[in-house]
Protein backbone atom coordinates (compact mmCIF):
# COMPACT_ATOMS: atom_id res chain seq x y z
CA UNK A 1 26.10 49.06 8.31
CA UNK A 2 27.25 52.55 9.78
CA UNK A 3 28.91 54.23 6.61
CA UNK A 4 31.79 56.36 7.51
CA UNK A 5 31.54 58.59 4.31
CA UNK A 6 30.14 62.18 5.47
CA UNK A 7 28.35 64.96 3.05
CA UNK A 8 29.96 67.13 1.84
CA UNK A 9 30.79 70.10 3.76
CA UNK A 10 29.76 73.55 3.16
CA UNK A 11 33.61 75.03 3.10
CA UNK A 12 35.30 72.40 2.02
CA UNK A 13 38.96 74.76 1.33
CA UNK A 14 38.36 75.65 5.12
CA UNK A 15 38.13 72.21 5.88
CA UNK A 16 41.66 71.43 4.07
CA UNK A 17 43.60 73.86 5.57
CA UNK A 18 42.31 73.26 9.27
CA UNK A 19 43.37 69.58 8.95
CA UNK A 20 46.64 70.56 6.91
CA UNK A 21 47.90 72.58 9.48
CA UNK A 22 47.36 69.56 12.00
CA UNK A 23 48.99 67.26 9.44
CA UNK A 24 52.17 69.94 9.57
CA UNK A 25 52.65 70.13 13.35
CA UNK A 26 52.54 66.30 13.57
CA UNK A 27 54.67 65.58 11.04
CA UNK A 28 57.34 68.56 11.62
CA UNK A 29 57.44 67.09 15.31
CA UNK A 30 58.71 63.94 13.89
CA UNK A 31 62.58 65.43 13.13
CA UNK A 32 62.43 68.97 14.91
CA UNK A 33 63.75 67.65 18.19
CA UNK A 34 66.69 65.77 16.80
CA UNK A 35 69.11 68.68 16.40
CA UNK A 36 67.83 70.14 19.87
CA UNK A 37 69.05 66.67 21.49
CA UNK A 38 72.36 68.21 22.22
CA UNK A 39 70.75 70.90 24.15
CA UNK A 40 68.37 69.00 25.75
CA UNK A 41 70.91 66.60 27.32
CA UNK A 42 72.40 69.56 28.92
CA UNK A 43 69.70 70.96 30.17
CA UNK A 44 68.11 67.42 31.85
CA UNK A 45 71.95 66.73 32.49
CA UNK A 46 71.45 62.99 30.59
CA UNK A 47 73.50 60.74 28.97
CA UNK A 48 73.01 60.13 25.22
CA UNK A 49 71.46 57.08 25.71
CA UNK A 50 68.78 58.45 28.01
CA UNK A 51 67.99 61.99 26.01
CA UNK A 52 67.13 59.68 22.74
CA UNK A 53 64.08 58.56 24.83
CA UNK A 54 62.40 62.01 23.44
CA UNK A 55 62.59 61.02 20.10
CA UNK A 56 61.84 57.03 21.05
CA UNK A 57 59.01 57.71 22.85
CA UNK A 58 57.04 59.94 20.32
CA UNK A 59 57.97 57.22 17.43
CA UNK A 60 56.61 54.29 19.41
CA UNK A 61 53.32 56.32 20.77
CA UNK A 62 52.40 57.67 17.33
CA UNK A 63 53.04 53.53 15.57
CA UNK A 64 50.93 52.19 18.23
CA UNK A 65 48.00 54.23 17.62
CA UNK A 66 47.99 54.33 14.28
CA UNK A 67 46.23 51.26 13.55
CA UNK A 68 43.12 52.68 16.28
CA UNK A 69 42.12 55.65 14.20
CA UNK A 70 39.84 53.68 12.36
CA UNK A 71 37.88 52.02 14.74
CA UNK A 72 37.75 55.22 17.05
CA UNK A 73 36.15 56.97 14.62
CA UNK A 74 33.67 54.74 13.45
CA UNK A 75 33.12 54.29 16.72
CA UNK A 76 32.73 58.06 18.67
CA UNK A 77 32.70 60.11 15.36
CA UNK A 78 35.33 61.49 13.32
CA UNK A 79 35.26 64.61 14.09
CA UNK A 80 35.12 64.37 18.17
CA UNK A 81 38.22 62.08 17.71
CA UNK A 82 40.08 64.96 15.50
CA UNK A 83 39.20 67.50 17.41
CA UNK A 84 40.28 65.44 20.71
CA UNK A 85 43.79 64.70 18.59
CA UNK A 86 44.44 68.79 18.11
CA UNK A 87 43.09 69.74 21.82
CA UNK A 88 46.01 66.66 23.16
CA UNK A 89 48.65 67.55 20.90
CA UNK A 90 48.94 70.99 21.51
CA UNK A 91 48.22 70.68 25.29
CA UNK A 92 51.32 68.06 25.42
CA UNK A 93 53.51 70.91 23.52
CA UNK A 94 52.92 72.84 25.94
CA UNK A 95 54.35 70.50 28.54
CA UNK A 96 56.80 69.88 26.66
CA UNK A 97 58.32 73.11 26.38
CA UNK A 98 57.76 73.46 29.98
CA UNK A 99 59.26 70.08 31.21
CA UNK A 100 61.81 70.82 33.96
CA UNK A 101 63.00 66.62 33.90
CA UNK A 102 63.20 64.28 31.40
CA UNK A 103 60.67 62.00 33.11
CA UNK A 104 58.26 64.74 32.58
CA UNK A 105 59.29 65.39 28.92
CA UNK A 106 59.43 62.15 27.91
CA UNK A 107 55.96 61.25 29.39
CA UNK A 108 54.66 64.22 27.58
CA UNK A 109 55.95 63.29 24.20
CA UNK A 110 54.22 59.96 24.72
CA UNK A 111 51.19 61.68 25.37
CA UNK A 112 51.48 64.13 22.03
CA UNK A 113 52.35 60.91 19.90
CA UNK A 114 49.40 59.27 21.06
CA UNK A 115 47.24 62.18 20.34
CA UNK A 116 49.01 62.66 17.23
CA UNK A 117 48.99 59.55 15.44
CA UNK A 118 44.93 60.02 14.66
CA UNK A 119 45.73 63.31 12.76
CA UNK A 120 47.61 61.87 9.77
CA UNK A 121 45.18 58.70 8.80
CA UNK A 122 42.17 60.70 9.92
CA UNK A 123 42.93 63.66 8.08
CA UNK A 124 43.52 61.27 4.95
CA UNK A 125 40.06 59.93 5.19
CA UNK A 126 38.77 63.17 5.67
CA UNK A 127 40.41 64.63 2.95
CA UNK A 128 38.66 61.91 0.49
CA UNK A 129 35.13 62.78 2.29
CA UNK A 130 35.21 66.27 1.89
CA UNK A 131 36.08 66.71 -2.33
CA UNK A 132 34.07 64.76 -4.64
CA UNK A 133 36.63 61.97 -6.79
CA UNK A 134 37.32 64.04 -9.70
CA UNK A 135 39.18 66.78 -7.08
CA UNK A 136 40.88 63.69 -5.21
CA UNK A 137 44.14 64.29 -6.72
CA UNK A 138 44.69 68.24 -6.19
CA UNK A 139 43.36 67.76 -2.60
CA UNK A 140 45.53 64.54 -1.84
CA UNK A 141 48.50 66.46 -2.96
CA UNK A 142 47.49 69.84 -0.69
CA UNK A 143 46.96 67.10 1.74
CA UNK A 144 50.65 65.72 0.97
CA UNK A 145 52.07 69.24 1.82
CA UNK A 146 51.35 69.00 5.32
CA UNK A 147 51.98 65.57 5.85
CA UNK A 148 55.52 65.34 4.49
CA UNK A 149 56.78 68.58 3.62
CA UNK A 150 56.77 69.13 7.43
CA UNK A 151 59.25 66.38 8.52
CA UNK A 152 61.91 67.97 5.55
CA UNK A 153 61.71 71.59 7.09
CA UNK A 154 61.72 70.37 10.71
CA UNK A 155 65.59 70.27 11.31
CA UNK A 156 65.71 73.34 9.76
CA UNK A 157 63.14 75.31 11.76
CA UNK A 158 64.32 72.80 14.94
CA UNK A 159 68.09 74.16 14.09
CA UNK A 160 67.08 78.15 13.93
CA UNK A 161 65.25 78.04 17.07
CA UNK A 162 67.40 76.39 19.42
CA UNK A 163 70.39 78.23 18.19
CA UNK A 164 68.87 81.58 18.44
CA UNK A 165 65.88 81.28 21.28
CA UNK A 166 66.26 78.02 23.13
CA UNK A 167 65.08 74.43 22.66
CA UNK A 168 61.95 74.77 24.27
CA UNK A 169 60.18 76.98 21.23
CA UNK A 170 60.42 74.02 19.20
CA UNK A 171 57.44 72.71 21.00
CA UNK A 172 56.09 76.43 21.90
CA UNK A 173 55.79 76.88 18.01
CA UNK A 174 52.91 74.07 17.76
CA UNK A 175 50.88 76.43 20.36
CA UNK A 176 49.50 79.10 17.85
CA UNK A 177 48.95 76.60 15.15
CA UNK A 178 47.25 73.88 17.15
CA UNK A 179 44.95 76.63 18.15
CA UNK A 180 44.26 77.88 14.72
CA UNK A 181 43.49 73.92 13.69
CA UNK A 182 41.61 73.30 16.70
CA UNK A 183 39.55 76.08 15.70
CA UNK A 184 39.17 75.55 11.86
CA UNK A 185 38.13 72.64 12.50
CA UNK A 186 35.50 73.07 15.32
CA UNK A 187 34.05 75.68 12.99
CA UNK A 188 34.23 73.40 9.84
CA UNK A 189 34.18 69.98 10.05
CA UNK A 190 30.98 67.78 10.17
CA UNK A 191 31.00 64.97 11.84
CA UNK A 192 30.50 61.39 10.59
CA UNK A 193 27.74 59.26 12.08
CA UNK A 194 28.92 56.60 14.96
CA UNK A 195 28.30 53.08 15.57
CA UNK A 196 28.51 53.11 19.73
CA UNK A 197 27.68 49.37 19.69
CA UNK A 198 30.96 48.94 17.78
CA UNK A 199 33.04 46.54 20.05
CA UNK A 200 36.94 47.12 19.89
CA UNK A 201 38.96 43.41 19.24
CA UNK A 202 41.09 44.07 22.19
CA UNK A 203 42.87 41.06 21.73
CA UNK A 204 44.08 41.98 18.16
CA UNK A 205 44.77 45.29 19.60
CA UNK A 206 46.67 44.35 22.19
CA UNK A 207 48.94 42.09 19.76
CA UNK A 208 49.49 44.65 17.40
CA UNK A 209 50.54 47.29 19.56
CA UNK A 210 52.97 45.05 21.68
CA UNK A 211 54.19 43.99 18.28
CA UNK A 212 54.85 47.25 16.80
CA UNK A 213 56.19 48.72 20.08
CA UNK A 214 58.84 46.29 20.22
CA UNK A 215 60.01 46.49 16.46
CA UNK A 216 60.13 50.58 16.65
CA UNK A 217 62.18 50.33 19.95
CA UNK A 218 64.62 47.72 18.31
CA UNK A 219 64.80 49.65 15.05
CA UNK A 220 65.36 52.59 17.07
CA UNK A 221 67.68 51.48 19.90
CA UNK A 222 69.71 48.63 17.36
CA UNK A 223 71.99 51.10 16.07
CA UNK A 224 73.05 52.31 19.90
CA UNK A 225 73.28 49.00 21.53
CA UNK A 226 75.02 46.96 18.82
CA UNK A 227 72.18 44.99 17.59
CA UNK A 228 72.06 41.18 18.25
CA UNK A 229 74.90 41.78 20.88
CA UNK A 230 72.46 43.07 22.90
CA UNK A 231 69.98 41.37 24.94
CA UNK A 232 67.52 43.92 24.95
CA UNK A 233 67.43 43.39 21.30
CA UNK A 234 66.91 40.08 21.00
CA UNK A 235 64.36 40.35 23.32
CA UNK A 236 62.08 43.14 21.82
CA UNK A 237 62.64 40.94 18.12
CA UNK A 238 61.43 38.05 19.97
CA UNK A 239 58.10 39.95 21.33
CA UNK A 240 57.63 41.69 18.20
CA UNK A 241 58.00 38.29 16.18
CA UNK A 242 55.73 36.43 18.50
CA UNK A 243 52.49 39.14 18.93
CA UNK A 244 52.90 40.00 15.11
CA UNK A 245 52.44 36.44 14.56
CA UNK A 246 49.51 36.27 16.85
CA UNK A 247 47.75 38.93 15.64
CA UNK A 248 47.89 37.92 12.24
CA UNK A 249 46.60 34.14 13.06
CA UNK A 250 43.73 36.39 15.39
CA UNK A 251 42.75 38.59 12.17
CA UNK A 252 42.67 35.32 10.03
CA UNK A 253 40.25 33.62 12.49
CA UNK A 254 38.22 35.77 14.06
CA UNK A 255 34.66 36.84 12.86
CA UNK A 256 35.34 40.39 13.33
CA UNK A 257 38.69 41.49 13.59
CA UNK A 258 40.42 44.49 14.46
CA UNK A 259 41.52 45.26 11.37
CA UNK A 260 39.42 43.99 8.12
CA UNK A 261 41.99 41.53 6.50
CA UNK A 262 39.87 41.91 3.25
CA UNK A 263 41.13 45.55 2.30
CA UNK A 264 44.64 43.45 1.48
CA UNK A 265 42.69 41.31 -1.23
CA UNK A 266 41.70 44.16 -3.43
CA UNK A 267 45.04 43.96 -5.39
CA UNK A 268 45.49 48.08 -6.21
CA UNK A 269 45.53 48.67 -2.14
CA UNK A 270 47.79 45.68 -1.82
CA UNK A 271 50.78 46.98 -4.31
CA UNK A 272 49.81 50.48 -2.84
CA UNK A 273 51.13 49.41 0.08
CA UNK A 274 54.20 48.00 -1.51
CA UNK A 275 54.79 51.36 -3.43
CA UNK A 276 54.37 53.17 0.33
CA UNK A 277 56.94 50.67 1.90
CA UNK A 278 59.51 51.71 -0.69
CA UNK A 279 58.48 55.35 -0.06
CA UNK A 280 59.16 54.85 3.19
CA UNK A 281 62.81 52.82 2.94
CA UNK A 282 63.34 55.37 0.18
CA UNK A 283 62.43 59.11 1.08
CA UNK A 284 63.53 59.01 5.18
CA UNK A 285 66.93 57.50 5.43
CA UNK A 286 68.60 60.69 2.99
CA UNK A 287 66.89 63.11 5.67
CA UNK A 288 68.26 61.78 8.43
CA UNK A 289 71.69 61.19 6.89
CA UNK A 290 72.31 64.72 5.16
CA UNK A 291 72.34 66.45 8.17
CA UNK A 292 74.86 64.50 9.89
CA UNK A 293 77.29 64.79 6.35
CA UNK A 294 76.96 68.52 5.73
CA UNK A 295 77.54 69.18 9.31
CA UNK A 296 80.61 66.89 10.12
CA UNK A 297 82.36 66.11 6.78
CA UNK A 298 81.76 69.06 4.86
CA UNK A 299 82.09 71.29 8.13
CA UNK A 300 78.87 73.35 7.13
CA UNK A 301 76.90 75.45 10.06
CA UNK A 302 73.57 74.68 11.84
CA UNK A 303 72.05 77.96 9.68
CA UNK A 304 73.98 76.85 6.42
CA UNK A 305 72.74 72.95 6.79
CA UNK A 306 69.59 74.12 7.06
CA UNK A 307 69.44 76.13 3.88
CA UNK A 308 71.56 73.55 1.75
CA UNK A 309 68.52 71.15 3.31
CA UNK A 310 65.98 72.93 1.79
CA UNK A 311 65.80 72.35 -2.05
CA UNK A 312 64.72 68.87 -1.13
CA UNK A 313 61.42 70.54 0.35
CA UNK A 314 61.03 73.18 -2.30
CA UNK A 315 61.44 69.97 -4.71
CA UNK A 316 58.49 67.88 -2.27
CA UNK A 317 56.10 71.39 -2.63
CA UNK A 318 56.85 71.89 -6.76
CA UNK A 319 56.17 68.48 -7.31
CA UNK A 320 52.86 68.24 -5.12
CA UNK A 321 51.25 71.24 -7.12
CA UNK A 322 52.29 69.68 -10.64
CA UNK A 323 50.90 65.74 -9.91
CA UNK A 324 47.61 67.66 -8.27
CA UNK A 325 47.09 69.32 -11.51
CA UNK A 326 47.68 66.36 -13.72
CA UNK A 327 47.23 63.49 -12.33
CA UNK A 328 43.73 62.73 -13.68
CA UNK A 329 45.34 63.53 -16.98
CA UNK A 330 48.65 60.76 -16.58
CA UNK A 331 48.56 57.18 -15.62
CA UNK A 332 49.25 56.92 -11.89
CA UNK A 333 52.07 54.31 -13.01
CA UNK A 334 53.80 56.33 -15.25
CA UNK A 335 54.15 59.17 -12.71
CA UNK A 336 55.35 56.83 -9.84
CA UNK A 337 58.03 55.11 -12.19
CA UNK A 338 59.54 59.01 -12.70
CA UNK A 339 59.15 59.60 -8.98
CA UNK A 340 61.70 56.37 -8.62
CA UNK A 341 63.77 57.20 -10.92
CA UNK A 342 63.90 61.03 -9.93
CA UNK A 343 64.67 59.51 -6.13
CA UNK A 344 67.24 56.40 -8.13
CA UNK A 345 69.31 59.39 -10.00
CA UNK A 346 69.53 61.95 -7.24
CA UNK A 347 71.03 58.99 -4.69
CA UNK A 348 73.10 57.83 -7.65
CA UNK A 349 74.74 61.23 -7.73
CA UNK A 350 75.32 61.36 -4.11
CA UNK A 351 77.09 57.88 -4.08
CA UNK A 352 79.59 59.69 -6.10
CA UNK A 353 80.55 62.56 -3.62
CA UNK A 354 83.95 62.94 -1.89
CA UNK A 355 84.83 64.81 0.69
CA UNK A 356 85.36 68.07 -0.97
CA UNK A 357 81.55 68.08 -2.67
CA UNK A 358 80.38 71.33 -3.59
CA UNK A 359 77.47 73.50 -2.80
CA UNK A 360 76.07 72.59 -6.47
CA UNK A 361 75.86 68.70 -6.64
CA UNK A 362 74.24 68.76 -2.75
CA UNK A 363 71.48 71.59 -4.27
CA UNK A 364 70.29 69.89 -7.11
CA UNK A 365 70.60 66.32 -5.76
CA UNK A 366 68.77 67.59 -3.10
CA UNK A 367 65.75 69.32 -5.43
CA UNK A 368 65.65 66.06 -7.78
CA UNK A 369 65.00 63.87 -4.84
CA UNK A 370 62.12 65.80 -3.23
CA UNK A 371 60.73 65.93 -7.06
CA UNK A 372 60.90 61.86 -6.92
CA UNK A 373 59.29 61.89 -3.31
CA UNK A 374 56.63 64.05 -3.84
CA UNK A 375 55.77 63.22 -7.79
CA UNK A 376 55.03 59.31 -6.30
CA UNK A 377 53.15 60.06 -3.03
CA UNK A 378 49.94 61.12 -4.79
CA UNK A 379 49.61 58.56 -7.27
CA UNK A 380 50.42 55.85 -5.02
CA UNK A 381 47.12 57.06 -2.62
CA UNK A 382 44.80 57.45 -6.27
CA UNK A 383 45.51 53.68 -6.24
CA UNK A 384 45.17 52.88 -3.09
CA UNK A 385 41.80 54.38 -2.11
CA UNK A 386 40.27 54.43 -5.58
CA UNK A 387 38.30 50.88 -4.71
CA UNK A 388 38.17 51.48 -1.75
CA UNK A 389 34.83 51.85 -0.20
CA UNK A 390 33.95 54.88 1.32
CA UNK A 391 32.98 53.21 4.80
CA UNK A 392 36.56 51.82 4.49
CA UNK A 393 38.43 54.62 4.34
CA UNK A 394 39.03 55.39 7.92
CA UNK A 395 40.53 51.92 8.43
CA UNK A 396 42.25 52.21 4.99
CA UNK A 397 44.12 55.36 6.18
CA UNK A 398 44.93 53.84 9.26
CA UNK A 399 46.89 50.65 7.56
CA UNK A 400 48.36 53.06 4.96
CA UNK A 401 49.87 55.27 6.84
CA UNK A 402 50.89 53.02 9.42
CA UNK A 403 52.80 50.85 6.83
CA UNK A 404 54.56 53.98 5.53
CA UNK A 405 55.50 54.98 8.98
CA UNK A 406 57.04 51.49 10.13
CA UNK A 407 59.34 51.19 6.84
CA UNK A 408 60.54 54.64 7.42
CA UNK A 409 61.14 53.32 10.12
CA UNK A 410 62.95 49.97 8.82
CA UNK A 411 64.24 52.10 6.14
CA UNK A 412 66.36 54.66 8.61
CA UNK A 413 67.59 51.51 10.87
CA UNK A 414 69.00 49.67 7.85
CA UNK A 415 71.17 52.32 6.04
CA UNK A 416 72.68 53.77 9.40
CA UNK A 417 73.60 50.04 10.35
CA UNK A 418 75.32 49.44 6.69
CA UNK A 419 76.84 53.65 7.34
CA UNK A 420 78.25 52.39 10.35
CA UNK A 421 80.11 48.88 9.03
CA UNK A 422 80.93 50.33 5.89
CA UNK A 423 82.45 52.90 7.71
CA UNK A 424 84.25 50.68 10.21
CA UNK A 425 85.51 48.51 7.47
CA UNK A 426 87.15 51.64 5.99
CA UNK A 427 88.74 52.72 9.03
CA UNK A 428 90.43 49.71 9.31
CA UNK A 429 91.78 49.67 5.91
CA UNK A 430 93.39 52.67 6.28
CA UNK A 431 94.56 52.74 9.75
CA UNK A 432 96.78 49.73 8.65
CA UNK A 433 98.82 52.20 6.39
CA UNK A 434 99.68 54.64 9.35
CA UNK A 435 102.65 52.95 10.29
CA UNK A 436 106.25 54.33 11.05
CA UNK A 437 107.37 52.38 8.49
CA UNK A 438 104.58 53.80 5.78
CA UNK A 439 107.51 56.45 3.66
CA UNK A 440 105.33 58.66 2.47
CA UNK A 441 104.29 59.73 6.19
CA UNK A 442 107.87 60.24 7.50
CA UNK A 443 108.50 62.87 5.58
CA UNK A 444 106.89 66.46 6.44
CA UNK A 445 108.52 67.71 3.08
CA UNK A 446 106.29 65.09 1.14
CA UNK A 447 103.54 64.44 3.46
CA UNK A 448 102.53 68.24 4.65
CA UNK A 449 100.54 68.47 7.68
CA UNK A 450 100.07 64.38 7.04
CA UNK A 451 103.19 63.16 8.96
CA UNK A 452 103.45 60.68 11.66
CA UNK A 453 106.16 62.54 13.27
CA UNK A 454 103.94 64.95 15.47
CA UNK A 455 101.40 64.75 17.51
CA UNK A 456 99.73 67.75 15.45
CA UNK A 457 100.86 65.15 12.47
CA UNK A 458 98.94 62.38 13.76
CA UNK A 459 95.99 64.33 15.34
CA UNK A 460 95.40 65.44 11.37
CA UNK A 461 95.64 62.22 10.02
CA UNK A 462 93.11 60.75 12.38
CA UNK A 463 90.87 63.53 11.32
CA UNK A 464 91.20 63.18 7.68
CA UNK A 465 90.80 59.11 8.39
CA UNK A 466 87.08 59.53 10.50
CA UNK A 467 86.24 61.81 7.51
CA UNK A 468 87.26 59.08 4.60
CA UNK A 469 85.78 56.51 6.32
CA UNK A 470 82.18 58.10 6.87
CA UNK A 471 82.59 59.39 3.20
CA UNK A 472 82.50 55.29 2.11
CA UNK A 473 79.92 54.97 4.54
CA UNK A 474 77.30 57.49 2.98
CA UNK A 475 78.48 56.87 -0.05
CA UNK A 476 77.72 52.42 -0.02
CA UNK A 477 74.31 53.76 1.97
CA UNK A 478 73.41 56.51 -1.35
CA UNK A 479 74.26 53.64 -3.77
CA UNK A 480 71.81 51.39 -1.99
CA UNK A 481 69.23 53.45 -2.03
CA UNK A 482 69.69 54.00 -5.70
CA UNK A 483 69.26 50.48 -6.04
CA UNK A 484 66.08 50.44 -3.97
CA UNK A 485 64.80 52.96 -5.66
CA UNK A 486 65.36 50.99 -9.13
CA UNK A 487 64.02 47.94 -7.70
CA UNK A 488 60.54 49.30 -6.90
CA UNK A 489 59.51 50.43 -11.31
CA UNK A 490 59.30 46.62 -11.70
CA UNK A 491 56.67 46.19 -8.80
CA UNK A 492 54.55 49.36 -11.18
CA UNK A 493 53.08 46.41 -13.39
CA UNK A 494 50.79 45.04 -10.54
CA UNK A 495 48.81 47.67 -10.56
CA UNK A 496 45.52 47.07 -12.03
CA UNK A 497 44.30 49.52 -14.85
CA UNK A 498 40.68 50.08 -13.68
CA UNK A 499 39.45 53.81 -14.10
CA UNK A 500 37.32 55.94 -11.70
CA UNK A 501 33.62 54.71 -12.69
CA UNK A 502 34.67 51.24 -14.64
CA UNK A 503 32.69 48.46 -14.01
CA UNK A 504 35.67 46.70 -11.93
CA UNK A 505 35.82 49.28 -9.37
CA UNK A 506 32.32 49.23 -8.87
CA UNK A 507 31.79 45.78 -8.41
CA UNK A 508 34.64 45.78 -5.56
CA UNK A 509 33.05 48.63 -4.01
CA UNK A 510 29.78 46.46 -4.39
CA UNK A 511 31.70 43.53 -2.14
CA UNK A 512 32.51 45.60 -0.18
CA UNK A 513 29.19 47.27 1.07
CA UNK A 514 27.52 43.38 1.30
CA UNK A 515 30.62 42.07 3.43
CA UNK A 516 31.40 39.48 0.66
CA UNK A 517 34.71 38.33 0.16
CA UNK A 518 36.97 40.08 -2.70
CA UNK A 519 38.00 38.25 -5.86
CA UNK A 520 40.94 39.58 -6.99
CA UNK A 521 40.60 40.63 -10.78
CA UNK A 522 43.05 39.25 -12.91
């Protein structure tokens, strides 16, 4: 059997921060765009609906070539299919920025999602290759700098460049940086020996990536088209239900699959990949929302939401260099149960706000939910690729980070639908008191500016209404989340308490190399 573990390299810091910097421009591309929407539907002169393709299209690209990663390299090399990721995904920034329609821009984005999606498992694998076990956890959380602290700064950077140079530098800005990656890693990396009579299960492919297309475009598009009112909807849930459910009967049956079902039977991966799907429900949906708060309830400018965004990823970068340094001195567990309750407390907080929140509460809630986010991402990999047999790891990243990306995903679709018929609800309640015959209202003496007697009157009360409403709406999504986030500690006791060099791991890793089924240890 081809192994897919490499030697170690001669420069193996070089190494890191070549594939770092890839990890950053991938995953900074994944939220810088959103604030230049606005900007971009002017330019393209598109409706709403039609300028969201920019951010649809990279989502859907990157999820359906996640799960490939593995098999392409094991199958041309790891490092030609790196190298090839950097060389596309820079080359399709550049068309980006350039894009004069949004057929061209959206076909480009397609193209640098594609290209993109290898960096992030890949450079995960390669990560693990390149620093011997006892250095896992200081190079997984280096690692975790660039592939997460990069979609928390985008909408920052994103909002600073198209207010002061133009939209277009958001995807100019990957141009230096893909270089210096491209390069780094040319220079750097050795490459992994390649199986070229490995066959890909095209059929399991092809299942997969219809199925995960069709749940990111109805996660994504749900929210705009009103769900199961739509026909469009139903349809994509009905594809995605049916080639999901093919694709797993395929992997179940077939002799060799496209994806090894046996890496779900060792049981650390397994609740790994339960602790990454509440990462993912967990860590994205306050991103997304913040933004939209600061900037229409609290009234805050594009350069001010920025900066009140960005304890959350000085929290994310403290808490990386503290779990790298200890977390071959704590129990994995103990460290993700204080991530969840870091990410449970700071939510709590925030389902507490009213309208008139300070600068305070949003700063530190902020700061103590990057610390939860980035205190459980490290420990959750130690578990997940600690049995995991090197020759496995390429496939392993793949399914990891594919799982995280799909419940972010999930995550983001779920709390904007609840935002939005929380916040309905509470419109309605409170339209139903602005009536002529509502007292207080008639009064200007009583009421102020709140009077139903003016047009100015009523223009002001509608304001203050939108505002109350969305303020129940983030506040029932915040208090969800907290609940999420106390939901996952339980889910800590699965994981098994085999150390690096125990007789348990080995024996798994044993299974592994013979292609013998796994017996889950009790």
């Amino acid at each position: 059997m081809i192994a897919a573990a490499q030697q170690m390299p001669r420069h193996p810091l070089l190494v890191a921060g070549s594939v770092m910097v890839a990890c950053l421009l991938y995953s900074i591309d994944w939220t810088i765009a959103a604030v230049a929407l606005p900007h971009m539907q002017g330019t393209f002169s598109a409706t709403q609906d039609q300028v969201s393709w920019v951010i649809t299209s990279y989502i859907v690209a990157s999820a359906i070539m996640i799960p490939t990663s593995g098999w392409m390299a094991d199958r041309f090399g790891r490092k030609r299919v790196f190298v090839g990721a950097v060389a596309g995904f820079t080359a399709a920034s550049i068309l980006c920025g350039a894009a004069n329609s949004l057929t061209v821009e959206v076909l480009a984005r397609i193209v640098q999602g594609m290209s993109g999606a290898f960096l992030i498992p890949l450079s995960l694998a390669i990560i693990l290759d390149t620093f011997p076990e006892e250095q896992h956890a200081k190079a997984m959380a280096y690692w975790g700098i660039g592939s997460v602290c990069g979609a928390v700064f985008g909408p920052t950077i994103g909002g600073y460049l198209t207010e002061y140079f133009s939209w277009r530098y958001i995807f100019y800005l990957n141009i230096p940086f893909g270089l210096l990656a491209l390069i780094g890693v040319l220079l750097f990396l050795p490459e992994t020996e390649r199986d070229p009579n490995k066959k890909l299960d095209w059929f399991g492919f092809l299942t997969l990536a219809v199925g995960i297309g069709a749940l990111q475009m109805m996660l994504d598009r749900g929210q705009r088209l009103d769900w199961f009112e739509s026909g469009e909807i139903i349809f994509e849930a009905s594809l995605a239900a049916i080639s999901l459910y093919m694709f797993n009967m395929h992997v179940l049956t077939h002799r060799e699959p496209f994806l090894d079902p046996r890496v779900f039977l060792q049981r650390n991966f397994f609740v790994a990949l339960i602790m990454i799907s509440f990462y993912g429900l967990l860590t994205v949906p306050p991103m997304v929302l913040m933004p939209t708060f600061l900037e229409t309830v609290r009234g805050y400018s594009i350069d001010t939401v920025g900066m009140l965004q960005s304890p959350r990823g000085v929290g994310i970068l403290l808490a990386f260099f503290i779990t790298g340094r200890i977390a071959n001195k704590v129990d994995p567990r103990a460290m993700i149960v204080f991530g969840f309750v870091c990410l449970g407390l700071s939510t709590a907080a925030m389902s507490q706000w009213s309208v008139d929140v300070g600068t305070w509460p949003i700063v530190w809630t902020g700061f103590l939910g990057g610390i939860g986010a980035g205190v459980i991402l490290v420990p959750a990999q130690m578990v997940a690729f600690s049995t995991l047999a090197p020759n496995k790891r390429n496939e392993g990243t793949a399914v990891f980070n594919l799982i995280r990306t799909m419940f972010s995903s999930i995550g983001v679709s779920v709390i904007l639908a609840l935002f939005v018929v929380v916040g309905a609800m509470g419109r309605a309640e409170m339209v139903e008191h602005v009536t002529p015959y509502n007292q207080v209202l008639q009064y200007p003496g009583h009421a102020g500016d709140y009077t139903a007697g003016s047009e100015r009157g009523l223009a002001i009360i509608e304001r203050e209404i939108d505002k109350q409403a969305a303020m129940k709406g983030y506040n029932t999504a915040f208090l969800m989340l907290s609940l999420g986030a106390l939901a996952a500690i339980p889910l800590v006791l699965l994981i098994g308490r085999a150390k690096p060099g125990s007789k348990e791991r080995e024996r798994e890793r044993e299974q592994f190399e013979k292609n013998e089924p796994i017996m889950i240890a009790e």
